[in-house]
PDB file of N, CA and C in Angstrom:
ATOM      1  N   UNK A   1     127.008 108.166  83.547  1.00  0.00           N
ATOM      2  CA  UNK A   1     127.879 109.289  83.277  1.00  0.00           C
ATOM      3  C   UNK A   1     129.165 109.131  84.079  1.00  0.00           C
ATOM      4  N   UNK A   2     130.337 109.591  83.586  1.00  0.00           N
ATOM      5  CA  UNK A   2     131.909 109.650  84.137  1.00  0.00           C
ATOM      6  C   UNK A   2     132.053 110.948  83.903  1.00  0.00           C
ATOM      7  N   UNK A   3     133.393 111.166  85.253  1.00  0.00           N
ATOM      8  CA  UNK A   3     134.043 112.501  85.279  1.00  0.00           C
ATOM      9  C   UNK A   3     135.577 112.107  85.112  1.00  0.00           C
ATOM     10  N   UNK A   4     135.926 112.594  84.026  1.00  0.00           N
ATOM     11  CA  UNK A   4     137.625 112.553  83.745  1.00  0.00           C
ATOM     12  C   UNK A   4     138.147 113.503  84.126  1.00  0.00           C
ATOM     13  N   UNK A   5     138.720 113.132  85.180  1.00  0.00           N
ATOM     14  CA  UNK A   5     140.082 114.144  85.385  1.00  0.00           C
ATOM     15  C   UNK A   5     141.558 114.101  84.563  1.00  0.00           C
ATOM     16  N   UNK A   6     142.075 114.724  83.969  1.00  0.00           N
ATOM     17  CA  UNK A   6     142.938 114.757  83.884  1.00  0.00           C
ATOM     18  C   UNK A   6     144.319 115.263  84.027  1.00  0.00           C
ATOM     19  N   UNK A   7     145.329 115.379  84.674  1.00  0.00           N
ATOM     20  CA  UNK A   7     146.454 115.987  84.683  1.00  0.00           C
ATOM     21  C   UNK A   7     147.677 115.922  83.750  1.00  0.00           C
ATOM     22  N   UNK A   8     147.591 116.545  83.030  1.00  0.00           N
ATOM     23  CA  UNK A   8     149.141 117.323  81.662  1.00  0.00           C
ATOM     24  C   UNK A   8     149.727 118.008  82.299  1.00  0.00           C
ATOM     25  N   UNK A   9     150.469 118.355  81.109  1.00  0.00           N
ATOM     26  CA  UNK A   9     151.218 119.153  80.688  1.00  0.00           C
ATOM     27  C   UNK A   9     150.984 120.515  80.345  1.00  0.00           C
ATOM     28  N   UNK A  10     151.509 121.858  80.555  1.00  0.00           N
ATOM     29  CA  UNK A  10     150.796 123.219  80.115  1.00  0.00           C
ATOM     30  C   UNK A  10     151.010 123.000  78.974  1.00  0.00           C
ATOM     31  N   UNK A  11     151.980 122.853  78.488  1.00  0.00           N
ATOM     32  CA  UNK A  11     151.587 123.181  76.461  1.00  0.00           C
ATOM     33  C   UNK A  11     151.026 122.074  75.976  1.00  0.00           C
ATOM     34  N   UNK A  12     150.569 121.334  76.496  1.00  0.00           N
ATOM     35  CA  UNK A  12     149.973 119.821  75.816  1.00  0.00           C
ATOM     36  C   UNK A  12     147.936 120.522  75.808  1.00  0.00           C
ATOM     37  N   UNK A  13     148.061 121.428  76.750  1.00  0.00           N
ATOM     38  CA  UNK A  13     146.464 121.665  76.879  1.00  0.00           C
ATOM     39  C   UNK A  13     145.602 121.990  75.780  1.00  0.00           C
ATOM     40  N   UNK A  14     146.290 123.023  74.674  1.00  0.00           N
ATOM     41  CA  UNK A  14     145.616 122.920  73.714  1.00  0.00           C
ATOM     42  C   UNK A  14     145.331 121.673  72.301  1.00  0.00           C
ATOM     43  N   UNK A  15     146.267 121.240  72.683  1.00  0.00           N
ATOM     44  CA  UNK A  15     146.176 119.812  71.747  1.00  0.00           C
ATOM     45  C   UNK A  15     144.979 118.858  72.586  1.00  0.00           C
ATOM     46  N   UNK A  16     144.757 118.963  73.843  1.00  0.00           N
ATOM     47  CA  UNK A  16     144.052 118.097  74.258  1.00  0.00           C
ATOM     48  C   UNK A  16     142.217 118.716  73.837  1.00  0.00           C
ATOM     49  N   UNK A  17     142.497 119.939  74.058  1.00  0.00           N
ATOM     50  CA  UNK A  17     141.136 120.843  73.984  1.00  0.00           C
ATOM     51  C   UNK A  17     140.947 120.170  72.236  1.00  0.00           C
ATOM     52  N   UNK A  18     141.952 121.099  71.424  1.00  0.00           N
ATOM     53  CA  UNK A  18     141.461 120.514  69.852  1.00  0.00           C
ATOM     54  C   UNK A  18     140.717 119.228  69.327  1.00  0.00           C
ATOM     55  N   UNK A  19     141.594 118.327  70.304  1.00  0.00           N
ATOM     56  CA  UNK A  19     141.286 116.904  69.610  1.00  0.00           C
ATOM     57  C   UNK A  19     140.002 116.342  70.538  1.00  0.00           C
ATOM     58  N   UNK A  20     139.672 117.005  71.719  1.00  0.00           N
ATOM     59  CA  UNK A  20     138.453 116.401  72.251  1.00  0.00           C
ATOM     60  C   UNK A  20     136.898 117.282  71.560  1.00  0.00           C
ATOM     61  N   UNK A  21     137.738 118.525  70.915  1.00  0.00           N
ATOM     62  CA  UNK A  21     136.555 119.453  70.497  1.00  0.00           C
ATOM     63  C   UNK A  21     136.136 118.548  68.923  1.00  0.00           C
ATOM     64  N   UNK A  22     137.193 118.201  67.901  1.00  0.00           N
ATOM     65  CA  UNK A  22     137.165 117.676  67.176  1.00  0.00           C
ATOM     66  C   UNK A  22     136.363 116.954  67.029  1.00  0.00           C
ATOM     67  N   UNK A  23     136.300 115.479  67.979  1.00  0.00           N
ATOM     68  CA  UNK A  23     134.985 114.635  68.114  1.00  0.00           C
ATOM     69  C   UNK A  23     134.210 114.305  68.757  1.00  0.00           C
ATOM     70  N   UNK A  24     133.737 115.541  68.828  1.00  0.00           N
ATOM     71  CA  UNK A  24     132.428 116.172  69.164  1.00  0.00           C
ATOM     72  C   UNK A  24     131.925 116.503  70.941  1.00  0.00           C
ATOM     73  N   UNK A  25     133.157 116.231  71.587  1.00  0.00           N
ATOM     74  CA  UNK A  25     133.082 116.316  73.310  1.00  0.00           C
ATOM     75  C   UNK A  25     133.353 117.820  73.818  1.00  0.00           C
ATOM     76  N   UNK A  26     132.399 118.514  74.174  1.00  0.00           N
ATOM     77  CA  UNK A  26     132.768 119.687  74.832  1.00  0.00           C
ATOM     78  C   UNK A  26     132.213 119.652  75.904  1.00  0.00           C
ATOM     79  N   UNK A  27     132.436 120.763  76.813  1.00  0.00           N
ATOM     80  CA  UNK A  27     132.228 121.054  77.789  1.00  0.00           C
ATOM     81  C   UNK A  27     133.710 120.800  78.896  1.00  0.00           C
ATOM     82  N   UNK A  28     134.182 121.707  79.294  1.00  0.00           N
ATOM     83  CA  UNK A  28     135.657 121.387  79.757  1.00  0.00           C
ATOM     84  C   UNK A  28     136.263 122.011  80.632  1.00  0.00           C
ATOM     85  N   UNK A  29     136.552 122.006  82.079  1.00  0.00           N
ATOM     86  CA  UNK A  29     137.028 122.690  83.002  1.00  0.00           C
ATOM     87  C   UNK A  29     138.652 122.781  83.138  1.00  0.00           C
ATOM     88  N   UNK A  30     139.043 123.617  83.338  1.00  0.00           N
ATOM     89  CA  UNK A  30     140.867 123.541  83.423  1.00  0.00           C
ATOM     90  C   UNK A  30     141.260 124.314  84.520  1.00  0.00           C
ATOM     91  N   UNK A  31     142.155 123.780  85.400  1.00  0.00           N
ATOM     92  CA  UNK A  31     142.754 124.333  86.598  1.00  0.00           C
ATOM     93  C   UNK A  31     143.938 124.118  86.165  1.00  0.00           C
ATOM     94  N   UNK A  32     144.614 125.241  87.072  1.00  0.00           N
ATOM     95  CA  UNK A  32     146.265 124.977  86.783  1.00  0.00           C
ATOM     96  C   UNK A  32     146.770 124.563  88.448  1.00  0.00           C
ATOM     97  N   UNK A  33     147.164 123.474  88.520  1.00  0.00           N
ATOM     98  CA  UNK A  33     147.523 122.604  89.780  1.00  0.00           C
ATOM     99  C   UNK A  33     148.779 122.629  90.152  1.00  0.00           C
ATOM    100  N   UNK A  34     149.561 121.941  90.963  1.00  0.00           N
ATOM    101  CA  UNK A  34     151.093 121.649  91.433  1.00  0.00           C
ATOM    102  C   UNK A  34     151.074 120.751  91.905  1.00  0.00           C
ATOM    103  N   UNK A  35     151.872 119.610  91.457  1.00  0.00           N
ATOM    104  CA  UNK A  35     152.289 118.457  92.231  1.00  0.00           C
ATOM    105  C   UNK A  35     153.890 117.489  91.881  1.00  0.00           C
ATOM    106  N   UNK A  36     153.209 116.078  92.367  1.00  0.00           N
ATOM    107  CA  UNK A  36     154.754 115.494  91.517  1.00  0.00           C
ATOM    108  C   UNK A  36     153.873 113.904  91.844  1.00  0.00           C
ATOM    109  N   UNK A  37     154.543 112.684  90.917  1.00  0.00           N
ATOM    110  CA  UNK A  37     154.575 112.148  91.241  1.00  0.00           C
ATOM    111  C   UNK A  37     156.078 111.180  91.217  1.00  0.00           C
ATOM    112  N   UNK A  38     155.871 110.359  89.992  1.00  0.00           N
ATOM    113  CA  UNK A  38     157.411 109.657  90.255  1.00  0.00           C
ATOM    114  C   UNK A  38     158.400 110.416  89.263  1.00  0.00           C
ATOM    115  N   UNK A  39     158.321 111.623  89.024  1.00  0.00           N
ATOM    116  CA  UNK A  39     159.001 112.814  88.548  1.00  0.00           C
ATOM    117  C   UNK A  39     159.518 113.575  89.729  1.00  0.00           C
ATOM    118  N   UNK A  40     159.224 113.401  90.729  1.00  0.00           N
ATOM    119  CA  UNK A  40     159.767 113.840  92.060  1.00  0.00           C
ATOM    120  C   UNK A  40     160.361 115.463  91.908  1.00  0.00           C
ATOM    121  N   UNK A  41     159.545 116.009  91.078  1.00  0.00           N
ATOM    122  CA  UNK A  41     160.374 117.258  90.656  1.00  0.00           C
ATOM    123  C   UNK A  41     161.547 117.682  90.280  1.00  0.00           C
ATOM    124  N   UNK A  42     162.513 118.713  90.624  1.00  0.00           N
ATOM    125  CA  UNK A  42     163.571 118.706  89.841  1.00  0.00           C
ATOM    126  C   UNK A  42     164.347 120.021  90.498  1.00  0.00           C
ATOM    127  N   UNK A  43     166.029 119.870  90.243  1.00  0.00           N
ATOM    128  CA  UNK A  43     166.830 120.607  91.039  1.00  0.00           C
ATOM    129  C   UNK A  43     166.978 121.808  89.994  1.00  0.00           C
ATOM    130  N   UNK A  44     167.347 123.012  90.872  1.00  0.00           N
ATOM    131  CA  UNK A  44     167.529 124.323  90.048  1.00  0.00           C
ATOM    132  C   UNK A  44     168.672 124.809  90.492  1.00  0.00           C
ATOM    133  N   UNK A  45     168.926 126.023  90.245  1.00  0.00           N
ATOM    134  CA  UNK A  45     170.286 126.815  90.520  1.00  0.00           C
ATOM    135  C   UNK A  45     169.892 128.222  90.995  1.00  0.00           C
ATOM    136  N   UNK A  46     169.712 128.909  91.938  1.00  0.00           N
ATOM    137  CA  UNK A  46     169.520 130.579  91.467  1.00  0.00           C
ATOM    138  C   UNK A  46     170.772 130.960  92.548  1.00  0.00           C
ATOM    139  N   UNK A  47     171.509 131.572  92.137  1.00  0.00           N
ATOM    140  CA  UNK A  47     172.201 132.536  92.379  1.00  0.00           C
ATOM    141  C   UNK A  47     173.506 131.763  93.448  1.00  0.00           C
ATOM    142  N   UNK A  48     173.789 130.800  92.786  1.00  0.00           N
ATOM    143  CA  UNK A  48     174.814 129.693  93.367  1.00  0.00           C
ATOM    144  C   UNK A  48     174.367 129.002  94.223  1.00  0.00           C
ATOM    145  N   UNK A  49     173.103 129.040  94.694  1.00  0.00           N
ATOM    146  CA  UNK A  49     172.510 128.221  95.303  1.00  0.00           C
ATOM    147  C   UNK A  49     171.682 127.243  94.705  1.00  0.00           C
ATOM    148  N   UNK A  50     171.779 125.777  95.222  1.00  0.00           N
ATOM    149  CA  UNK A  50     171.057 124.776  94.588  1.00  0.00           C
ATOM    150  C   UNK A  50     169.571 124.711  95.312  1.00  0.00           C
ATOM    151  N   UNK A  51     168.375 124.056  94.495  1.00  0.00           N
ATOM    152  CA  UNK A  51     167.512 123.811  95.803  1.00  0.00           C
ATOM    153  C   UNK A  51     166.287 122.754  94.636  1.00  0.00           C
ATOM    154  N   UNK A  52     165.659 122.273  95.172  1.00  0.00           N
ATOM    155  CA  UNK A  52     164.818 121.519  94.691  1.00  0.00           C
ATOM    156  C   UNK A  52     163.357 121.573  94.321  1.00  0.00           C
ATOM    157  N   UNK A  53     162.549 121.952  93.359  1.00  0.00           N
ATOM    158  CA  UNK A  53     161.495 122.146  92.985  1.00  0.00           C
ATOM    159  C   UNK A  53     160.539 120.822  93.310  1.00  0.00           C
ATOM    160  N   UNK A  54     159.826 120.805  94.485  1.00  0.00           N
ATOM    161  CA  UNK A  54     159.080 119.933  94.497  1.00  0.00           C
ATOM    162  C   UNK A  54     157.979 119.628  93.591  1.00  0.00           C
ATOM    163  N   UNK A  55     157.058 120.986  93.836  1.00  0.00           N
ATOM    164  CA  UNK A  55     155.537 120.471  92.965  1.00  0.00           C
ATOM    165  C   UNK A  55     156.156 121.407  91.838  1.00  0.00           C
ATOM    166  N   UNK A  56     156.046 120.328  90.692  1.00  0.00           N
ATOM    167  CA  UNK A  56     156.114 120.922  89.200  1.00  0.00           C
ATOM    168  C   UNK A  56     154.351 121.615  88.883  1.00  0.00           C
ATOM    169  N   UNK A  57     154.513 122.406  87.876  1.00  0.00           N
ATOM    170  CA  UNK A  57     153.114 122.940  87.743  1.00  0.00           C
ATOM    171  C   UNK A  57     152.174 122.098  86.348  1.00  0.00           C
ATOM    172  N   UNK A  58     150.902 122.010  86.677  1.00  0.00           N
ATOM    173  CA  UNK A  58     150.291 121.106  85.809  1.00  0.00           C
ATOM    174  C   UNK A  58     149.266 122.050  85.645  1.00  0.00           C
ATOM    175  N   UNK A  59     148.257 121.294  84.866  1.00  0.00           N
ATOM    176  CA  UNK A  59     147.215 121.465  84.202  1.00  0.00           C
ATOM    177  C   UNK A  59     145.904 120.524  84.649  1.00  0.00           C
ATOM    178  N   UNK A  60     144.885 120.558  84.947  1.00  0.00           N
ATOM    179  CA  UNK A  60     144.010 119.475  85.546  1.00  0.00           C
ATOM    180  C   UNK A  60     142.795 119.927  84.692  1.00  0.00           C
ATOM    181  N   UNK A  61     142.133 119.045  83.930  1.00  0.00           N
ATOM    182  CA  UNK A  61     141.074 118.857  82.749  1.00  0.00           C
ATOM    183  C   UNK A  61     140.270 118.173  83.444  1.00  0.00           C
ATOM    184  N   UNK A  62     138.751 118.796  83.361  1.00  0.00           N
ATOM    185  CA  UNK A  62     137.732 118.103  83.936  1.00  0.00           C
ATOM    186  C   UNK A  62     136.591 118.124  82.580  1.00  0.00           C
ATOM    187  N   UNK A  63     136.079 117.006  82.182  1.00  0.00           N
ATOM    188  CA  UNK A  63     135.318 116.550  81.371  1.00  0.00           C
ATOM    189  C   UNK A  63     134.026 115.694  82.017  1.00  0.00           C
ATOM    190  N   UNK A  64     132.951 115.653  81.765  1.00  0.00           N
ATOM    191  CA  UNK A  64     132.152 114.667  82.043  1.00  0.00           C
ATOM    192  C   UNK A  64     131.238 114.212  80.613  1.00  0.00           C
ATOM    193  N   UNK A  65     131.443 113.015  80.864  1.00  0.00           N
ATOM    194  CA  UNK A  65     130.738 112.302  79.179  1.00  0.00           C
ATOM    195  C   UNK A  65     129.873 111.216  79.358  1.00  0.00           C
ATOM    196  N   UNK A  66     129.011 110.793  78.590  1.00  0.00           N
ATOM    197  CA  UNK A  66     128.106 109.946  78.623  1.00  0.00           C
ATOM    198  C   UNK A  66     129.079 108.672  79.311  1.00  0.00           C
ATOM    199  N   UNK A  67     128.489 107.207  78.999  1.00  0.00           N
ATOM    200  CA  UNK A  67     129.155 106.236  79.498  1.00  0.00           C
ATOM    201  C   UNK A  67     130.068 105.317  78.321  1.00  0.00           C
ATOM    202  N   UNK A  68     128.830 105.756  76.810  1.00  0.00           N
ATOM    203  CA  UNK A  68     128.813 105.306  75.663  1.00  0.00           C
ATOM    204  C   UNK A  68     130.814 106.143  75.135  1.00  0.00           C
ATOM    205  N   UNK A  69     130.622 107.211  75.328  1.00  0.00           N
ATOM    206  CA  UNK A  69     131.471 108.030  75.303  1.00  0.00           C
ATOM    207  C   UNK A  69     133.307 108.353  75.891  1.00  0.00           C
ATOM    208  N   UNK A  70     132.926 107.098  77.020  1.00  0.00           N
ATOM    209  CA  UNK A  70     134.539 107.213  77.797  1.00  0.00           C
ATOM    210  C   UNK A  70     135.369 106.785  77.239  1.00  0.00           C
ATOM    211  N   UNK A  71     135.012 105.506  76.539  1.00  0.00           N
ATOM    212  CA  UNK A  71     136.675 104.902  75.922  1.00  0.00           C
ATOM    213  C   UNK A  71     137.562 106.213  75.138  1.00  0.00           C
ATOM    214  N   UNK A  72     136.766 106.432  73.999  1.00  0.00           N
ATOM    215  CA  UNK A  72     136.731 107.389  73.149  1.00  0.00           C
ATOM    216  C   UNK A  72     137.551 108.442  73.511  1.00  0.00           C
ATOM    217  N   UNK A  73     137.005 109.566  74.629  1.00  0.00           N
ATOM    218  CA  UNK A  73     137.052 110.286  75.564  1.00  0.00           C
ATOM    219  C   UNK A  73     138.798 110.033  76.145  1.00  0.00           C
ATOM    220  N   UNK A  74     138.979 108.990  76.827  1.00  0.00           N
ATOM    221  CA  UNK A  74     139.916 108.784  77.493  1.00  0.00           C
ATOM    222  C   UNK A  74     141.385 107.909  76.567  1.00  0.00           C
ATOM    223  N   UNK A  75     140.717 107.709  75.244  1.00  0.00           N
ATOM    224  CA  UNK A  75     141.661 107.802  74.289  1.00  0.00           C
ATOM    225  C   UNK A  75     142.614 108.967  73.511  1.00  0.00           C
ATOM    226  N   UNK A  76     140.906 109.513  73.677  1.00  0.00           N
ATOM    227  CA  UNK A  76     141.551 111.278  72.673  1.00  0.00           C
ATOM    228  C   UNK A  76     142.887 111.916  73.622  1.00  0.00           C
ATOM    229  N   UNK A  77     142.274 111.725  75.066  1.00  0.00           N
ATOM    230  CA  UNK A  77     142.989 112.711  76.333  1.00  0.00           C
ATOM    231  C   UNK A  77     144.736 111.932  76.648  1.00  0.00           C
ATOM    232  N   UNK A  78     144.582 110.666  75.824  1.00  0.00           N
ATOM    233  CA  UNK A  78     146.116 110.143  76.254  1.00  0.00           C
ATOM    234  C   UNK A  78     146.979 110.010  75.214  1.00  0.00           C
ATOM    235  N   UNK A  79     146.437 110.123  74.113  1.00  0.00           N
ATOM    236  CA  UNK A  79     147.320 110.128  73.080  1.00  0.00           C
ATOM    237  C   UNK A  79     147.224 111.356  72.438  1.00  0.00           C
ATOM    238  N   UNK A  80     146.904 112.642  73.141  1.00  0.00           N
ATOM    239  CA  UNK A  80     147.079 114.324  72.624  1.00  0.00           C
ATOM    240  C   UNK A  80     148.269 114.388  73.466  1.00  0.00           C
ATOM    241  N   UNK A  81     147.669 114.010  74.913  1.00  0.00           N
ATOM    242  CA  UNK A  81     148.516 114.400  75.760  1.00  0.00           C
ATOM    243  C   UNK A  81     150.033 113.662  75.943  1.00  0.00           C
ATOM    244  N   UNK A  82     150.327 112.724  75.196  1.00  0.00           N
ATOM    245  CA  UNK A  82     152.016 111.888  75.434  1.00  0.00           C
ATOM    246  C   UNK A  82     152.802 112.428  74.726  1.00  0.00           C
ATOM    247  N   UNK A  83     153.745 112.954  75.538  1.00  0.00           N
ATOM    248  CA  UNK A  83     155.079 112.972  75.051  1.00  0.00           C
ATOM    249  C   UNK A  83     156.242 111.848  75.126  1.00  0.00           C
ATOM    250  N   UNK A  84     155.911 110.767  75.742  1.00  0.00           N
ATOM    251  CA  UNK A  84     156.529 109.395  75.944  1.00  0.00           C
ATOM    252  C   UNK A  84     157.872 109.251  77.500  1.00  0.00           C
ATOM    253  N   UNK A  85     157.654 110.816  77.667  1.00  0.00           N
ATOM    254  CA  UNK A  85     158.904 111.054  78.788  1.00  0.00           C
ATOM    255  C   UNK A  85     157.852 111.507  80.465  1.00  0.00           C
ATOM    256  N   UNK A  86     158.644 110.949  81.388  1.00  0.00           N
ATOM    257  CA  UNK A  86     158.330 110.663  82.535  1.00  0.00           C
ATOM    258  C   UNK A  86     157.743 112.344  82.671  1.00  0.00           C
ATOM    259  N   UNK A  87     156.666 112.263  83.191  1.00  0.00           N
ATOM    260  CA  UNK A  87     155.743 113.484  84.235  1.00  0.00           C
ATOM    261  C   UNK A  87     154.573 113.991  82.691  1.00  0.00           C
ATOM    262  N   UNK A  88     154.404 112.849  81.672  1.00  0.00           N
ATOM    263  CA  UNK A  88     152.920 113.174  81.044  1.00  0.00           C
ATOM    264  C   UNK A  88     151.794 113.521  81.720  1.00  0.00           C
ATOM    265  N   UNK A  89     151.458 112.481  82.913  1.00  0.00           N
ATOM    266  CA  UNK A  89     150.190 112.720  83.467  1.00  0.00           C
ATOM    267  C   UNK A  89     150.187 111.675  84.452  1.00  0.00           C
ATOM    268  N   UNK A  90     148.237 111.927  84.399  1.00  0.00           N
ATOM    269  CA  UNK A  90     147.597 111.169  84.538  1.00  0.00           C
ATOM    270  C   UNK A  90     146.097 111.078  84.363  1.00  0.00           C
ATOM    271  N   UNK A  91     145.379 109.741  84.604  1.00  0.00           N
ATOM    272  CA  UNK A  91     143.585 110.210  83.932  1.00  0.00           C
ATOM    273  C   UNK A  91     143.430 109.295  85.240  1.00  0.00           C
ATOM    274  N   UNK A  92     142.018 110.128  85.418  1.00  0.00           N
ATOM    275  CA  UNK A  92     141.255 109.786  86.334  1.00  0.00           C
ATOM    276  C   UNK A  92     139.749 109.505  86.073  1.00  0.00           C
ATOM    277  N   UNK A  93     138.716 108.370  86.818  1.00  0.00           N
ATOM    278  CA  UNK A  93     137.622 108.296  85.992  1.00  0.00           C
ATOM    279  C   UNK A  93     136.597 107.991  87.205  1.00  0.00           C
ATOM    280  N   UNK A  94     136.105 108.844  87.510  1.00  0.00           N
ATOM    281  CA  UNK A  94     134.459 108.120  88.447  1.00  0.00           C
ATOM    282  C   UNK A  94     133.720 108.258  88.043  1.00  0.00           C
ATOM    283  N   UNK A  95     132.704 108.090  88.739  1.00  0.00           N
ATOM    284  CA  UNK A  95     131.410 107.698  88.035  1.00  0.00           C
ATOM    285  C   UNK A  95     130.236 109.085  88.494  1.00  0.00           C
ATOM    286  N   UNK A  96     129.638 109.529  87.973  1.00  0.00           N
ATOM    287  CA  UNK A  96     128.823 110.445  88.757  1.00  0.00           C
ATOM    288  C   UNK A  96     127.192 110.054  88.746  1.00  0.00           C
ATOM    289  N   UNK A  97     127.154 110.319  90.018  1.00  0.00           N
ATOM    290  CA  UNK A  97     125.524 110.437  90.391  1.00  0.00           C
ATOM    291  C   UNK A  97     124.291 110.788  89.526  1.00  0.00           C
ATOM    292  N   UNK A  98     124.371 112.410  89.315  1.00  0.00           N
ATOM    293  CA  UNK A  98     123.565 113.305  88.948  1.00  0.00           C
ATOM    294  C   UNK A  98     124.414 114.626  88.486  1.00  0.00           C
ATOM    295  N   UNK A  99     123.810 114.933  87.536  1.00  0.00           N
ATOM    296  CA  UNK A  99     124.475 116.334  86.915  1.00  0.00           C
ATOM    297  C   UNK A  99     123.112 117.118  86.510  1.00  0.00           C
ATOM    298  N   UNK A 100     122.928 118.844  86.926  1.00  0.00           N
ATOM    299  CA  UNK A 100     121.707 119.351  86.772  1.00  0.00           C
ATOM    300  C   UNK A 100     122.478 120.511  86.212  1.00  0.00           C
ATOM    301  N   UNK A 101     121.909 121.149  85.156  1.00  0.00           N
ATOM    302  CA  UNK A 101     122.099 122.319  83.896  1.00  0.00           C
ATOM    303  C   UNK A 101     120.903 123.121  85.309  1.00  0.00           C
ATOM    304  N   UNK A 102     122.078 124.498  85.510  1.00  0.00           N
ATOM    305  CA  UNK A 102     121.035 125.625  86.896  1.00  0.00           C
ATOM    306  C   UNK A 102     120.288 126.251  86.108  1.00  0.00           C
ATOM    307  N   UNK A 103     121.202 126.710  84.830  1.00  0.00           N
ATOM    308  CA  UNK A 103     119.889 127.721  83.706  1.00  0.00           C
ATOM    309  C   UNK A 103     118.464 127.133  83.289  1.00  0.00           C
ATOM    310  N   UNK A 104     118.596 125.553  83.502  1.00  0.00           N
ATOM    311  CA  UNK A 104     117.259 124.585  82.470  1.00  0.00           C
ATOM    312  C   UNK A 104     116.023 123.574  83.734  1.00  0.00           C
ATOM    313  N   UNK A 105     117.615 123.412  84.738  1.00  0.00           N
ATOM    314  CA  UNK A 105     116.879 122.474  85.373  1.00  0.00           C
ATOM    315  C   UNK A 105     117.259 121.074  85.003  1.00  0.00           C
ATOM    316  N   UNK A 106     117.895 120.855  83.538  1.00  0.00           N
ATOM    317  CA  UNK A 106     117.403 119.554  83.165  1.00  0.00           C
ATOM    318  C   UNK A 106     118.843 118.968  83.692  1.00  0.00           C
ATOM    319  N   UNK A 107     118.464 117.517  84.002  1.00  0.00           N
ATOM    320  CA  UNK A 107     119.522 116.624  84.669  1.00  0.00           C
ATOM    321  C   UNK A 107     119.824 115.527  84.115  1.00  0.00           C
ATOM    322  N   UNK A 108     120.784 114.650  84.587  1.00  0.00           N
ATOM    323  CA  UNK A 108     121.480 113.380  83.798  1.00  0.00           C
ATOM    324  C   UNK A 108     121.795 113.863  82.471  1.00  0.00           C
ATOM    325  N   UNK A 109     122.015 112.979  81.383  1.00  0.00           N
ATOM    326  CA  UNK A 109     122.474 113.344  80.337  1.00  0.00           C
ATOM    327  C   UNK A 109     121.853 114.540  79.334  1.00  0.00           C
ATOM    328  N   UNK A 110     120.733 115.115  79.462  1.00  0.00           N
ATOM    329  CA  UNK A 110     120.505 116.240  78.776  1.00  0.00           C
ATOM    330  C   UNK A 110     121.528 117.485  79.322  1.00  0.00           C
ATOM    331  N   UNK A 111     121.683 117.195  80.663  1.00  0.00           N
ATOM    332  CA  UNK A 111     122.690 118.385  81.263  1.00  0.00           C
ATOM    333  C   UNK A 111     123.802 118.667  81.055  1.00  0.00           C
ATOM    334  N   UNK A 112     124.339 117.448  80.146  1.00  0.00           N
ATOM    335  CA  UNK A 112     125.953 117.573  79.528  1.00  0.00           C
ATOM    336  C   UNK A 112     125.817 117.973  78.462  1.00  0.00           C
TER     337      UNK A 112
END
């Protein structure tokens, strides 16, 4: 089993939800995060004053899928999510241990 993280875009989130619900992957956590990477954020204006927006605001997608399942998985999540312009993302992929369903008990892949 793998855990995908992913970090978007806010309006990219529902395109990512659709197209992973589509074939057949659910189960899906979403945080709304702040960061930057080589988007280094971006300058603003308020009230004649300039100043610099460091952490832009994101979106962070947590998925966990079989093993059979990642390419797939980590295809759907990069080509919903591109807009082709600098600060799309990024995907993240480890590996997990053990996963246990608290309502069943049941663990490893019945629990996803």
């Amino acid at each position: 089993m793998k855990k995908i993280e992913a970090v978007v875009r806010h309006y990219k989130l529902e395109d990512v939800k659709n197209a992973l619900t589509a074939k057949g992957i659910v189960g899906l956590t979403v945080s709304e995060v702040r960061g930057f990477g080589r988007q280094r954020g971006h300058k603003e204006q308020y009230r004649g004053a300039e100043y610099t927006v460091d952490f832009l605001p994101k979106v962070k997608l947590e998925v966990v899928v079989n093993d059979a399942e990642l390419a797939n998985a980590i295809e759907i999540i990069s080509s919903s999510a591109r807009t082709g312009k600098v600060g799309d993302g990024k995907i993240f992929v480890t590996p997990l241990e053990q996963v246990i369903r608290i309502r069943t008990g049941e663990s490893g892949s019945e629990a996803i």
